[in-house]
Protein backbone atom coordinates (compact mmCIF):
# COMPACT_ATOMS: atom_id res chain seq x y z
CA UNK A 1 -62.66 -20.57 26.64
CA UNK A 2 -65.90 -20.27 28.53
CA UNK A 3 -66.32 -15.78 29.33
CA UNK A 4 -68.00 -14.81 33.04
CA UNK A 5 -71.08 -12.92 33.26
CA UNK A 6 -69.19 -9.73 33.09
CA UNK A 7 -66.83 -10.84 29.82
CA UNK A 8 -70.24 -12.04 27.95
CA UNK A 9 -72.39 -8.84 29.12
CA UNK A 10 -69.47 -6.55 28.08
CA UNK A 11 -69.26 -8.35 24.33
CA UNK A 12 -72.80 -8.20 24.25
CA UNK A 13 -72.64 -4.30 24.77
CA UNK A 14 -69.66 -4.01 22.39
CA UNK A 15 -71.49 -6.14 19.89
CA UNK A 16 -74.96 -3.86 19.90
CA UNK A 17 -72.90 -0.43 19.93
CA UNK A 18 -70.89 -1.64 17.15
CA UNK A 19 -73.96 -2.30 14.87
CA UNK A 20 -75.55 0.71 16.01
CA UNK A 21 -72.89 2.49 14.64
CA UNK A 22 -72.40 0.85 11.54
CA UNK A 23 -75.88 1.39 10.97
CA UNK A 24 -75.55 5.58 11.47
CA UNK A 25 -72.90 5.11 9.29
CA UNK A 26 -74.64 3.84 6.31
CA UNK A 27 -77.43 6.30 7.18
CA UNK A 28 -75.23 8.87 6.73
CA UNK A 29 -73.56 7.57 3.44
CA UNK A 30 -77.16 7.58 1.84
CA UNK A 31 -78.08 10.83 2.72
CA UNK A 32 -74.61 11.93 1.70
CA UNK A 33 -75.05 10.30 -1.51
CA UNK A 34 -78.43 11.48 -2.48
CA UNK A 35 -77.14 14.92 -1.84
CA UNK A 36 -74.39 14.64 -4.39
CA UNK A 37 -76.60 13.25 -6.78
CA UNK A 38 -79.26 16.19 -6.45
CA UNK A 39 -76.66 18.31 -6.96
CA UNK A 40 -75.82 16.77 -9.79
CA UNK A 41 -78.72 16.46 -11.49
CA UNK A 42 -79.16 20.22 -10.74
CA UNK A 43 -75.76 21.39 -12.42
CA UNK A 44 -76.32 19.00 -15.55
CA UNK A 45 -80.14 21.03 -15.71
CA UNK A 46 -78.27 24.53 -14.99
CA UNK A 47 -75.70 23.44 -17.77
CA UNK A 48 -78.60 22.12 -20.69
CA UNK A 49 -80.13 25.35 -19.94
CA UNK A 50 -76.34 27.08 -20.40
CA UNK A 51 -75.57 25.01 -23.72
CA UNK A 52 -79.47 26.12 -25.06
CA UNK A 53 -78.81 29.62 -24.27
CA UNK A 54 -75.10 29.87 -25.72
CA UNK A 55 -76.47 27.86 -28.80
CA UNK A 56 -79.24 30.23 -29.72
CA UNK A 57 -76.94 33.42 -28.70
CA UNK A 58 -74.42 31.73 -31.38
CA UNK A 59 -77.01 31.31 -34.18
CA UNK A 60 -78.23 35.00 -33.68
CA UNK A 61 -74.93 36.39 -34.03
CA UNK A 62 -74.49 34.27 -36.91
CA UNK A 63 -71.57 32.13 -35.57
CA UNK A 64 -70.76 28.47 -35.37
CA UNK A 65 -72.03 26.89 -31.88
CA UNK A 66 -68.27 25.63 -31.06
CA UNK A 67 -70.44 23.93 -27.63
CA UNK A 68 -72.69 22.21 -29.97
CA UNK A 69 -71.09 18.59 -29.45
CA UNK A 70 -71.12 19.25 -25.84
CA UNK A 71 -72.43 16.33 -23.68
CA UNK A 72 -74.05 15.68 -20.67
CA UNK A 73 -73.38 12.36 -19.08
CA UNK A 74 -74.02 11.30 -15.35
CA UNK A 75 -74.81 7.86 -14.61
CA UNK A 76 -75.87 6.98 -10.72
């Protein structure tokens, strides 16, 4: 089926708005992802900090560090 002018100018349009989009799209799935993986890495700091605190308050007091086999795994 041959398209007019008009048909071919209007799937041309389509076309380029389409990609245009699907390119704001991944934009925005990037930057969405690198923000979940800064905060990430910033509540797996806040928490080794946490653990290190908690495990020297335990051995002050004398007590057993019942967070001591307490792990911190992310993988991106």
């Amino acid at each position: 089926m041959d398209l007019s002018q008009d048909q071919k100018a209007f799937y041309e349009t389509t076309r380029e708005r389409c990609r245009s989009e699907v390119s704001q799209i991944n934009n925005t799935i990037a930057s969405e992802v690198q923000r979940v993986k800064d905060l990430l890495t910033s509540l797996s700091n806040r928490k080794t900090a946490v653990l290190q605190m908690y495990g020297a308050a335990c051995e002050v007091l004398g007590e057993e560090n019942d967070l001591a086999e307490e792990s911190i795994e992310i993988e991106f």
